[in-house]
N, C-alpha and C. Protein backbone atom coordinates (compact mmCIF):
# COMPACT_ATOMS: atom_id res chain seq x y z
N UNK A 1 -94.37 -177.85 16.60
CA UNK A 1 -94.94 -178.72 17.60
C UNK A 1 -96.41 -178.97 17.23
N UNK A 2 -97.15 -180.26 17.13
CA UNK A 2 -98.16 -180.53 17.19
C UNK A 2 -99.17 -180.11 18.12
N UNK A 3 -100.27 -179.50 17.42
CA UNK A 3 -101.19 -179.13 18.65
C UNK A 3 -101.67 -180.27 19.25
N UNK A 4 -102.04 -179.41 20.34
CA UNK A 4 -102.62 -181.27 21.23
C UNK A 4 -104.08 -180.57 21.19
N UNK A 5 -104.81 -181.93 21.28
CA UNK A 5 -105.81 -182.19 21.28
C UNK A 5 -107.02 -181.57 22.88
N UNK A 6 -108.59 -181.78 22.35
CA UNK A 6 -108.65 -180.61 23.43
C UNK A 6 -108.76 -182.38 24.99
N UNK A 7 -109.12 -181.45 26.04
CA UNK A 7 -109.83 -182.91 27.36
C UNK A 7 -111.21 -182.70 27.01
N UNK A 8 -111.52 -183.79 27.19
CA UNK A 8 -113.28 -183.94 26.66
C UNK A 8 -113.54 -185.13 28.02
N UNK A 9 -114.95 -184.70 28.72
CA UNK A 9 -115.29 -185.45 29.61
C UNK A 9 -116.54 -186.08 29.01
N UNK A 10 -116.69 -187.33 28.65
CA UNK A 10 -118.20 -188.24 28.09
C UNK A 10 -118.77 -188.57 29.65
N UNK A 11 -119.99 -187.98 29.44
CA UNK A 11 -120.88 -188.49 30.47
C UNK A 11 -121.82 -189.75 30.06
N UNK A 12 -121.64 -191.20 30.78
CA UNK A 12 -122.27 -192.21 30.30
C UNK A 12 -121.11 -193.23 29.90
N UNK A 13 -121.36 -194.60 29.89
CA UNK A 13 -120.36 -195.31 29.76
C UNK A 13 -121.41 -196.67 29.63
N UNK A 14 -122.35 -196.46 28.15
CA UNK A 14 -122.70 -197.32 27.70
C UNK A 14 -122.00 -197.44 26.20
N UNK A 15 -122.73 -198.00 25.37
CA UNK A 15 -122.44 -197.84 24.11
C UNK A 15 -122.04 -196.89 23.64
N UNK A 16 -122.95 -196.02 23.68
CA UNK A 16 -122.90 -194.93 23.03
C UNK A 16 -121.54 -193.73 23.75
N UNK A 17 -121.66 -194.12 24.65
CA UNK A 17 -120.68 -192.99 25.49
C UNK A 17 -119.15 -193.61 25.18
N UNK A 18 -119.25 -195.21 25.52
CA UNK A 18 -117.97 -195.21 25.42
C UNK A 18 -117.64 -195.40 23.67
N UNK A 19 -118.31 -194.99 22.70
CA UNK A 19 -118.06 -195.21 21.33
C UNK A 19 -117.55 -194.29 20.98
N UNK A 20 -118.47 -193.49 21.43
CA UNK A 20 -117.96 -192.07 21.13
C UNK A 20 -116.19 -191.30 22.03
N UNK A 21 -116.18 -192.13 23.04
CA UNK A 21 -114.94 -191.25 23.63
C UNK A 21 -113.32 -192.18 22.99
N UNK A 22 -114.21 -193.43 22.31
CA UNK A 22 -113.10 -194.03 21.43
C UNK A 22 -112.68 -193.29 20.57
N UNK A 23 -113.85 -192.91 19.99
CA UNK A 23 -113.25 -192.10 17.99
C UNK A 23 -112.78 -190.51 18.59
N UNK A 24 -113.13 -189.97 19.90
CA UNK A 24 -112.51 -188.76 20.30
C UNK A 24 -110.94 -188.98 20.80
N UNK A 25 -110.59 -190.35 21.53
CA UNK A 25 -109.35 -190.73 21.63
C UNK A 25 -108.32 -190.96 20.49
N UNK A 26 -108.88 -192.20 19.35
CA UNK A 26 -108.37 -192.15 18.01
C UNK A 26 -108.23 -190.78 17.27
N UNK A 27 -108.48 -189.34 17.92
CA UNK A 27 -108.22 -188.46 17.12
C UNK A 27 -107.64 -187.29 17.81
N UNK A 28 -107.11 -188.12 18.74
CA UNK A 28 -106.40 -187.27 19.56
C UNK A 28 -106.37 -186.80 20.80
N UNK A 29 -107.64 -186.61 21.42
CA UNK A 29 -107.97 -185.86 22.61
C UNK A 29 -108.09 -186.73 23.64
N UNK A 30 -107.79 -186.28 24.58
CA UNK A 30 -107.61 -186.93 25.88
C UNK A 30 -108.75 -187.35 26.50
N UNK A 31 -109.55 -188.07 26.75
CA UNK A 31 -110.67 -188.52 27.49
C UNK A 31 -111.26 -188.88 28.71
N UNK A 32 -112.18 -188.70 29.44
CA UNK A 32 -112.60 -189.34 30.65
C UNK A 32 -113.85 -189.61 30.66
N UNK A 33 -114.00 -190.88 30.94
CA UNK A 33 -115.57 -191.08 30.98
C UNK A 33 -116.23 -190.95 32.28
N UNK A 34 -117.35 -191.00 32.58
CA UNK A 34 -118.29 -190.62 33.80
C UNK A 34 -119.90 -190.83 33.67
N UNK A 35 -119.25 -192.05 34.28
CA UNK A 35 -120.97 -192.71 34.32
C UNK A 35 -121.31 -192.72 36.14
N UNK A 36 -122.39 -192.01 36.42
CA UNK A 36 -122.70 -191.98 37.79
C UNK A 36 -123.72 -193.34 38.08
N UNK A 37 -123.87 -193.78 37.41
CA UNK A 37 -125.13 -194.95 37.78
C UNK A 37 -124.29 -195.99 36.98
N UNK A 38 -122.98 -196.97 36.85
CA UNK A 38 -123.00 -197.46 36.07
C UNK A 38 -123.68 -198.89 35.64
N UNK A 39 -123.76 -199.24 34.83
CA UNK A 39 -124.59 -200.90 34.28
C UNK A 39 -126.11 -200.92 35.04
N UNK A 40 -126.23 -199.46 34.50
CA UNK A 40 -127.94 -199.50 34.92
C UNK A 40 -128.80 -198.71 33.86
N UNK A 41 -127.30 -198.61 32.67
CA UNK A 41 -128.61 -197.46 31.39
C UNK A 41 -128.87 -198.33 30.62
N UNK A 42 -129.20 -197.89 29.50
CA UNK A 42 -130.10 -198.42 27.86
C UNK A 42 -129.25 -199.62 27.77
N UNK A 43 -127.44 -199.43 27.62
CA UNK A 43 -127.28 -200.38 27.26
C UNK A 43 -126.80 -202.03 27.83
N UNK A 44 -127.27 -201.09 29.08
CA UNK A 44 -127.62 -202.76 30.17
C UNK A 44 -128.30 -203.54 29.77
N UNK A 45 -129.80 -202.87 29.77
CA UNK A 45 -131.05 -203.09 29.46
C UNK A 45 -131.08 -203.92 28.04
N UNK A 46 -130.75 -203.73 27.18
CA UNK A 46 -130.48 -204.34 25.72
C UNK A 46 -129.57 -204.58 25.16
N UNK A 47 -128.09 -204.73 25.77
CA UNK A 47 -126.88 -205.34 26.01
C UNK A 47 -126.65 -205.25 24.37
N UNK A 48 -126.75 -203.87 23.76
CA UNK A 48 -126.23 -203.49 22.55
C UNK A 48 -127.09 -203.87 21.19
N UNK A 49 -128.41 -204.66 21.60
CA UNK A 49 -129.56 -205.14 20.91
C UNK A 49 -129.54 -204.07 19.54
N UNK A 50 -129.76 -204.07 18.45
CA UNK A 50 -131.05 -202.85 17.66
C UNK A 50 -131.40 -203.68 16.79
N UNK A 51 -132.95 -203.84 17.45
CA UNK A 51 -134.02 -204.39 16.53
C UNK A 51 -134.76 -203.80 16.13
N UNK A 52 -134.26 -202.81 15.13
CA UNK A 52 -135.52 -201.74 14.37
C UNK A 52 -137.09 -202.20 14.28
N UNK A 53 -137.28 -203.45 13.97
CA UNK A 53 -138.40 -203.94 13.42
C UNK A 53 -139.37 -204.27 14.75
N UNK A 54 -138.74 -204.38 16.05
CA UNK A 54 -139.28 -204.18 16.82
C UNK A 54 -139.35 -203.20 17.94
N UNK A 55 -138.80 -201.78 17.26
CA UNK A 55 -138.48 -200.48 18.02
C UNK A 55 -139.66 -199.52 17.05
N UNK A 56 -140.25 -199.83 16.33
CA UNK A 56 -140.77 -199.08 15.73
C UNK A 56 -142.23 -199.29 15.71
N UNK A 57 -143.34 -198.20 15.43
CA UNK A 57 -144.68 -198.16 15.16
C UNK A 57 -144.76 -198.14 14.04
N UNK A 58 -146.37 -198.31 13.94
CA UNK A 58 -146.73 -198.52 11.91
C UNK A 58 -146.56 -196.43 11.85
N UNK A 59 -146.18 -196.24 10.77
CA UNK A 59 -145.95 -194.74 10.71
C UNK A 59 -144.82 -194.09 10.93
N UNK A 60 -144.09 -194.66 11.58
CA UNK A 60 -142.82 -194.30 11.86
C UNK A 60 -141.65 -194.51 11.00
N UNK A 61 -141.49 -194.17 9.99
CA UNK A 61 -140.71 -194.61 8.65
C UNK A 61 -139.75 -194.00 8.87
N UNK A 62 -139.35 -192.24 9.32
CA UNK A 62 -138.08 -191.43 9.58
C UNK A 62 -137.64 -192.72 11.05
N UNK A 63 -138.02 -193.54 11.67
CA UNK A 63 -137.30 -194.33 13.20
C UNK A 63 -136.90 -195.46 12.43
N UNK A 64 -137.61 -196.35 12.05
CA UNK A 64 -137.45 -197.40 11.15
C UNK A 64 -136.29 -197.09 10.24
N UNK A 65 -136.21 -196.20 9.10
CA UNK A 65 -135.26 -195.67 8.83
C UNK A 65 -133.46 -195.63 9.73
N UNK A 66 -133.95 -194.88 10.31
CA UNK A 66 -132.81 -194.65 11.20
C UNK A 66 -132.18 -195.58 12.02
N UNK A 67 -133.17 -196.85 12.47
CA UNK A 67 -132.60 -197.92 13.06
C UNK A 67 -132.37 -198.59 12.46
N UNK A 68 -132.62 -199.08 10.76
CA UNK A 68 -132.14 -199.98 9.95
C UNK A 68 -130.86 -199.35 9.49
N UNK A 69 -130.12 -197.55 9.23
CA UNK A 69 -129.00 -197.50 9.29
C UNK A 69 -128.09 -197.76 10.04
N UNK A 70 -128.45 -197.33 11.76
CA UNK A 70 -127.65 -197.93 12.63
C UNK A 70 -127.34 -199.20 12.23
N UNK A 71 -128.27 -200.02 11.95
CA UNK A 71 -128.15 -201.24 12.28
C UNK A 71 -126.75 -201.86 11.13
N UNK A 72 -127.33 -201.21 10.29
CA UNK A 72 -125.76 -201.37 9.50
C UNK A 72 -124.84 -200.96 9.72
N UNK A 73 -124.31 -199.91 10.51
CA UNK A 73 -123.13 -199.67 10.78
C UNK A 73 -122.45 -200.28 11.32
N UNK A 74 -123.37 -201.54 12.51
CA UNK A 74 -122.91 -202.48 13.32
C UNK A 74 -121.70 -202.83 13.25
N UNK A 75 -121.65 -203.96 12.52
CA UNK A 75 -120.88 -204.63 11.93
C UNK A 75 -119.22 -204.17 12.01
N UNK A 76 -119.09 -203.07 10.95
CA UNK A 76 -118.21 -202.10 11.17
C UNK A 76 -117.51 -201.63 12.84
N UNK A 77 -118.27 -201.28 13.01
CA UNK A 77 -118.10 -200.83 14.43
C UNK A 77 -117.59 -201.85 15.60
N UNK A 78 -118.25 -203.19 15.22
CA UNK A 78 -118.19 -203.92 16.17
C UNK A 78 -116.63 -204.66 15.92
N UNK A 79 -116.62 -204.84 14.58
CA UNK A 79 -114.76 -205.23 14.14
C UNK A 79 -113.69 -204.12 14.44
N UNK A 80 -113.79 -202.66 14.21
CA UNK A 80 -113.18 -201.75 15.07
C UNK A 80 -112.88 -201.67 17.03
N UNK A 81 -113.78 -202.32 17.20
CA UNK A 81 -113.62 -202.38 18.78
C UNK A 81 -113.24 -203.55 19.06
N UNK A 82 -113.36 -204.72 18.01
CA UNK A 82 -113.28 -206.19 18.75
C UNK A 82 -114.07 -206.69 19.07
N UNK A 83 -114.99 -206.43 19.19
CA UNK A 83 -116.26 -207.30 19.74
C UNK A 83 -117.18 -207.93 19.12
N UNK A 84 -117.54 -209.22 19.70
CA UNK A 84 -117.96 -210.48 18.89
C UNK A 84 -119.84 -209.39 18.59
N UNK A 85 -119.89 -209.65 17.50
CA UNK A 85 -121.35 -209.35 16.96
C UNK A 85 -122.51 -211.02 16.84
N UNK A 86 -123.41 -211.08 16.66
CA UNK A 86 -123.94 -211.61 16.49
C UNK A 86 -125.15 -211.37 15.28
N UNK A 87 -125.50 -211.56 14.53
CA UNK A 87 -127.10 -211.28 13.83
C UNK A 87 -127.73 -212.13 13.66
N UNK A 88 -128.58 -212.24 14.10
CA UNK A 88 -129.65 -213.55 14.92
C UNK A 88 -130.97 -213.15 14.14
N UNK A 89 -131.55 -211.99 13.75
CA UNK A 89 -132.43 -211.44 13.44
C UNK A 89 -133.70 -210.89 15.06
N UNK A 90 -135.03 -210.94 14.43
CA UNK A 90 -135.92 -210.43 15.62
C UNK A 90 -136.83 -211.39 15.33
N UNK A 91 -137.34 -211.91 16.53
CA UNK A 91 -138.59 -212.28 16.47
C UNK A 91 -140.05 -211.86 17.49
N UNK A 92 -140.46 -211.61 17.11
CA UNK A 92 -141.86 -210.50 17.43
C UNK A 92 -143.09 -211.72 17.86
N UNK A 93 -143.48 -211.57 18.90
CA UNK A 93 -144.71 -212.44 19.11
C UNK A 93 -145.95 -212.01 19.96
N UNK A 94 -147.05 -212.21 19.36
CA UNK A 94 -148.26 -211.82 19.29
C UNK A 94 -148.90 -212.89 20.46
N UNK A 95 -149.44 -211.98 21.86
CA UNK A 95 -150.66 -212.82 22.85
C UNK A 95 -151.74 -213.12 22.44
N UNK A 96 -152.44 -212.39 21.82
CA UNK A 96 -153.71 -212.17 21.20
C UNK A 96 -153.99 -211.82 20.04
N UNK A 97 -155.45 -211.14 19.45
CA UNK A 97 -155.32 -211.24 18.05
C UNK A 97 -154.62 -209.67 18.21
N UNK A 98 -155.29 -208.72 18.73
CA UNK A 98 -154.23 -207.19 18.59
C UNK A 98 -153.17 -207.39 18.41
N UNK A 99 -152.25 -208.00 19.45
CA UNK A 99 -150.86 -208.42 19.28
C UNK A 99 -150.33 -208.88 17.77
N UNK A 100 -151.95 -210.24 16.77
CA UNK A 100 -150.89 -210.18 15.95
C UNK A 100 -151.07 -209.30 14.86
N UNK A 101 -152.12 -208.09 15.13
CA UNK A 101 -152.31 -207.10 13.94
C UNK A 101 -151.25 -206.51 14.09
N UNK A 102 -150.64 -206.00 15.41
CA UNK A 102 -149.33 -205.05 15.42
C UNK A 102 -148.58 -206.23 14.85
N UNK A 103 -148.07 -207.22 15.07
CA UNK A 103 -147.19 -207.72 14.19
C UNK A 103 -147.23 -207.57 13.07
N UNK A 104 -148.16 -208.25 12.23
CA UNK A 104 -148.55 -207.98 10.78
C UNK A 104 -148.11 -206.46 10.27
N UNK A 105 -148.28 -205.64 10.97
CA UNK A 105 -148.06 -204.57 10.77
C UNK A 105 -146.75 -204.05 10.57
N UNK A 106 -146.05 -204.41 11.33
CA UNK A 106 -144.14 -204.47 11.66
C UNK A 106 -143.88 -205.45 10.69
N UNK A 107 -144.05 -206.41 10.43
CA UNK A 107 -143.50 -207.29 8.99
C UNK A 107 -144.02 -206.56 7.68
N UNK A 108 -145.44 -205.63 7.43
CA UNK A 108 -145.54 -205.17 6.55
C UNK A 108 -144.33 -203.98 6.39
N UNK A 109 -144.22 -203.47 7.18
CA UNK A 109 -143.47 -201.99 7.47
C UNK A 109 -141.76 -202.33 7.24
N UNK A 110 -141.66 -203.50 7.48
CA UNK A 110 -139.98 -203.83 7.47
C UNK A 110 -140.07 -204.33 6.28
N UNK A 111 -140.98 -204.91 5.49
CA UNK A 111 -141.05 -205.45 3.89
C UNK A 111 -140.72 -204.09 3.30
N UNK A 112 -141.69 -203.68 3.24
CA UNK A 112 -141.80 -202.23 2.36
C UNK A 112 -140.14 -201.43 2.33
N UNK A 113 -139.28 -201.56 3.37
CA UNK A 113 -138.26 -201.03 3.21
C UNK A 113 -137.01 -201.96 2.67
N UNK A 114 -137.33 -202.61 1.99
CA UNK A 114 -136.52 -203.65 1.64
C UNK A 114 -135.66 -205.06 2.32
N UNK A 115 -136.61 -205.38 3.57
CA UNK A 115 -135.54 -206.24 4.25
C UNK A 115 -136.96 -207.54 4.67
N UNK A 116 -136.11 -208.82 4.48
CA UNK A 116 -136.60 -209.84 4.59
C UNK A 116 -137.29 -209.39 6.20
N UNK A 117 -138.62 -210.53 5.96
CA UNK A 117 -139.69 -209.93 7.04
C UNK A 117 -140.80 -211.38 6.61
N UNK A 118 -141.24 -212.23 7.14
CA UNK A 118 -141.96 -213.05 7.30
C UNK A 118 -143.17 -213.25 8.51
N UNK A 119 -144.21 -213.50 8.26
CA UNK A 119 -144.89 -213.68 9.07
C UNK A 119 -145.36 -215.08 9.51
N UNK A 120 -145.14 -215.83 10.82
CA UNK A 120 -144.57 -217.34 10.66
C UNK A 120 -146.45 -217.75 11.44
């Protein structure tokens, strides 16, 4: 007889919660999700957004990093679930002149890691 799989309760029922209680279902285990606040977390708020280039500070190369991998996994992920993706890119805009040094700064920082980055 096949062992069964263990019950796993995901707390959260954004992205991340319900992604994760997918690949725990696809592998067997029985699931329940539990979101006490629902369509009021992160991924309300940015309706599945990751714009590394504008999630990140100058210095922050291990975040930058890490959101330009997410950001590739997208794709993948998003044809596993069905869901329409989009890649539109980011656009970043500067009030003042500070505003557009931090920009300048985020197009330097997203150059340097290899990904198209213009300053318009």
């Amino acid at each position: 007889m096949p062992e069964m799989g263990m019950r796993v309760t995901v707390l959260g029922a954004g992205i991340v919660g319900l992604t994760v209680a997918d690949e725990l279902r696809r592998r067997g285990h029985a699931v329940t999700v539990v979101d006490p606040c629902p369509a009021q977390g992160a991924s309300y708020a940015a309706a599945g957004m990751l714009s590394p280039a504008a999630e990140v500070w100058h210095g922050e190369e291990d975040v930058l990093r890490l959101g330009l991998a997410s950001l590739a996994l997208w794709p993948d992920l998003a044809a596993r679930l069905g869901v329409d993706l989009r890649a539109n890119g980011t656009l970043l805009v500067g009030y003042d002149a500070g505003d557009v040094q931090q920009v300048e700064r985020q197009v330097a920082l997203v150059a340097r890691h290899g990904h198209a980055a213009e300053l318009l």
